[in-house]
Protein backbone atom coordinates (compact mmCIF):
# COMPACT_ATOMS: atom_id res chain seq x y z
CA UNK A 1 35.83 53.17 94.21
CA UNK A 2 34.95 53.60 98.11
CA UNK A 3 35.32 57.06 99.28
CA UNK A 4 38.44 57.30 100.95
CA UNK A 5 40.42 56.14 97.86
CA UNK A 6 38.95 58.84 95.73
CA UNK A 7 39.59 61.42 98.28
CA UNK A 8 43.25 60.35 97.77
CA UNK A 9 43.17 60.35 94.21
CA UNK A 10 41.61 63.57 93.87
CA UNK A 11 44.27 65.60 96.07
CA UNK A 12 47.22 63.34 93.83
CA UNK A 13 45.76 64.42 90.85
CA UNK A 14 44.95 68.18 91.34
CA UNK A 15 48.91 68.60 93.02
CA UNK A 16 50.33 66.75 89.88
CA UNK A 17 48.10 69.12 87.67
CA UNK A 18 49.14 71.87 89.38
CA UNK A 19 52.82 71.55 89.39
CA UNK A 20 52.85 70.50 85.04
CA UNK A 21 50.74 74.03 84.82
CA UNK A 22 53.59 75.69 86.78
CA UNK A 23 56.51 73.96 85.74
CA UNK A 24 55.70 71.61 82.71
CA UNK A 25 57.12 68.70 84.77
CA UNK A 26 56.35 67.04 87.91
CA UNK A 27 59.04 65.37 90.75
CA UNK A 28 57.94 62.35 92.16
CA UNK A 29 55.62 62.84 95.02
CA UNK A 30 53.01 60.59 97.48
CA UNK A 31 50.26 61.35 99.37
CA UNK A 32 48.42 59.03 102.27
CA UNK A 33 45.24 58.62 104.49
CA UNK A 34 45.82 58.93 108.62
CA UNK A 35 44.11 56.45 110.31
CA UNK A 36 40.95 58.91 110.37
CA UNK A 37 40.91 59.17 106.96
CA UNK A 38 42.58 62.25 106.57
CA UNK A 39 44.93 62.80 102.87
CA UNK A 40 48.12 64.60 103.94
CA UNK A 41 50.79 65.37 101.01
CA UNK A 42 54.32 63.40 100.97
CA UNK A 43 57.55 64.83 99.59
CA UNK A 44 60.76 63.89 100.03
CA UNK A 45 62.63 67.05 101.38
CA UNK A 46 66.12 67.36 99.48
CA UNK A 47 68.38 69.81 101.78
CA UNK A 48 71.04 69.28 99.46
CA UNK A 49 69.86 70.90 96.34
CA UNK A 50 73.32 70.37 94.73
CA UNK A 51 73.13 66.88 95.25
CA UNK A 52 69.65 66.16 94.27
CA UNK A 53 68.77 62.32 94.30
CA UNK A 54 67.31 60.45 91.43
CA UNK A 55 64.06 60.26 90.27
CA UNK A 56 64.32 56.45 91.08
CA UNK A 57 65.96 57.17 94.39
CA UNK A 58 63.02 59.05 95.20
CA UNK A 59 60.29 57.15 94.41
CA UNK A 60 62.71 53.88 96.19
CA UNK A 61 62.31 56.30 99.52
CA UNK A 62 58.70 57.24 99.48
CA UNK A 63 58.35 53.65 98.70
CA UNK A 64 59.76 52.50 101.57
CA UNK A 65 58.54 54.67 103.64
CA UNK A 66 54.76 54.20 102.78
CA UNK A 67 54.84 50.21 103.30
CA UNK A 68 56.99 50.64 107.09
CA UNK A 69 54.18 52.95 107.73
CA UNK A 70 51.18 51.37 106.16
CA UNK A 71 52.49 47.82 107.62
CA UNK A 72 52.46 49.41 111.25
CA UNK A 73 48.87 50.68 110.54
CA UNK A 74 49.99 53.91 110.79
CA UNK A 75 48.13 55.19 107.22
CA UNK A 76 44.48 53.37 105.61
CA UNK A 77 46.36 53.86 102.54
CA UNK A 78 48.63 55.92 100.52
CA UNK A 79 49.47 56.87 96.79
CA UNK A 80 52.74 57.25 95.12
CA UNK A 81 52.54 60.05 91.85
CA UNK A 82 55.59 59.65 89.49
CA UNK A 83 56.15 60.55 85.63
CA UNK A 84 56.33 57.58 82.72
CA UNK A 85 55.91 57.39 79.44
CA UNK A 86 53.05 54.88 78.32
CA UNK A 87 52.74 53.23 74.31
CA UNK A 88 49.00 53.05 74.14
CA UNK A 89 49.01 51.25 70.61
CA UNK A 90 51.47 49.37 69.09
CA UNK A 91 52.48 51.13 66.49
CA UNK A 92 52.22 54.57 68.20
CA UNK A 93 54.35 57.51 69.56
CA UNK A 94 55.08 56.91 73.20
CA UNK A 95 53.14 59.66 75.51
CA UNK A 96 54.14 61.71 78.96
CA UNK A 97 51.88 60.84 82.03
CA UNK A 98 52.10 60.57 85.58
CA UNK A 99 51.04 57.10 87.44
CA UNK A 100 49.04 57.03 90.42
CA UNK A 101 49.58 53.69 92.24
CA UNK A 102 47.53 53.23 94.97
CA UNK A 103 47.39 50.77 98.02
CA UNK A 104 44.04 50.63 100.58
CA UNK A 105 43.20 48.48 103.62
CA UNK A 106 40.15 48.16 102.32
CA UNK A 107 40.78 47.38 98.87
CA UNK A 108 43.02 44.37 97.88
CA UNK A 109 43.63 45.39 94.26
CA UNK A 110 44.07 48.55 92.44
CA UNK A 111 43.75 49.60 89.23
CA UNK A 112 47.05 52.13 88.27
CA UNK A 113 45.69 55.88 87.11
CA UNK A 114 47.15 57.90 84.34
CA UNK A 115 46.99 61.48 83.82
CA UNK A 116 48.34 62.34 80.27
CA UNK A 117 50.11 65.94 79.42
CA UNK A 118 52.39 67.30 77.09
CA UNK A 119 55.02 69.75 77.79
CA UNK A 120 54.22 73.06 76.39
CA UNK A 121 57.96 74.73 76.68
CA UNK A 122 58.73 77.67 78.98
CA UNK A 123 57.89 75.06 81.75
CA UNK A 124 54.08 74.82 80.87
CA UNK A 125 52.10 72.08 80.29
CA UNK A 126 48.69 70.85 78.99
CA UNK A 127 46.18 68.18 80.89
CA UNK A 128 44.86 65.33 79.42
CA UNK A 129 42.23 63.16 80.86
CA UNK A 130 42.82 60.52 83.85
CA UNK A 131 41.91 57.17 82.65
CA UNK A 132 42.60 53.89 85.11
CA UNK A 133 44.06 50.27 83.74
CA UNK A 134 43.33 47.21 85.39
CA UNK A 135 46.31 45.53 87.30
């Protein structure tokens, strides 16, 4: 993994750990390289609070707004953090994660990160341990 991407990673996947320690959940969020290098945090601000958009909503607008930028070389790169639920066997009980899809300049294909957890109640959580899957 060449530097830069890790850098990303690492900042995606300490936020997402810390917001499931504080809150047991975590709202879609991104994060992207300058074109120095730099990893800055994306949100999507909500003003409204009372009409809060959709989890697919959001991840639609950070979606779209990472490829305008990244296609006007405006960011090396960017990641987009979201919550799924993955079967890792067949036969077994379907497990909370958050994805980590990533996009590079200098990397044509990425493999998608998962970081596992389980809600604890009284918005806690518990980590598990990123693993990657091949696209």
């Amino acid at each position: 993994m060449i530097e830069e991407v890790e850098k990303l990673l690492t900042h995606s996947v300490e936020y997402a750990s810390e917001i499931l320690t504080d809150t047991g959940e975590c709202y879609p969020f991104g994060a992207f390289l300058d074109t120095i290098g730099n990893v800055h945090p994306l949100e999507m601000e909500v003003e409204d609070t009372k009409n809060m958009p959709t989890i697919g909503k959001v991840i639609n607008g950070l979606t779209i707004y990472c490829e305008t930028e990244y296609a006007a070389a405006k960011m090396r790169g960017y990641a987009l953090a979201y919550e799924v639920k993955l079967q890792l066997t067949v036969d077994a009980e379907p497990i909370d994660a958050i994805c980590f899809e990533m996009t590079h300049c200098d990397q044509s294909t990425m493999d998608l990160y998962y970081l596992p957890f389980k809600s604890l109640g009284d918005k806690k959580a518990t980590i598990g341990e990123l693993f990657a899957v091949k696209r």
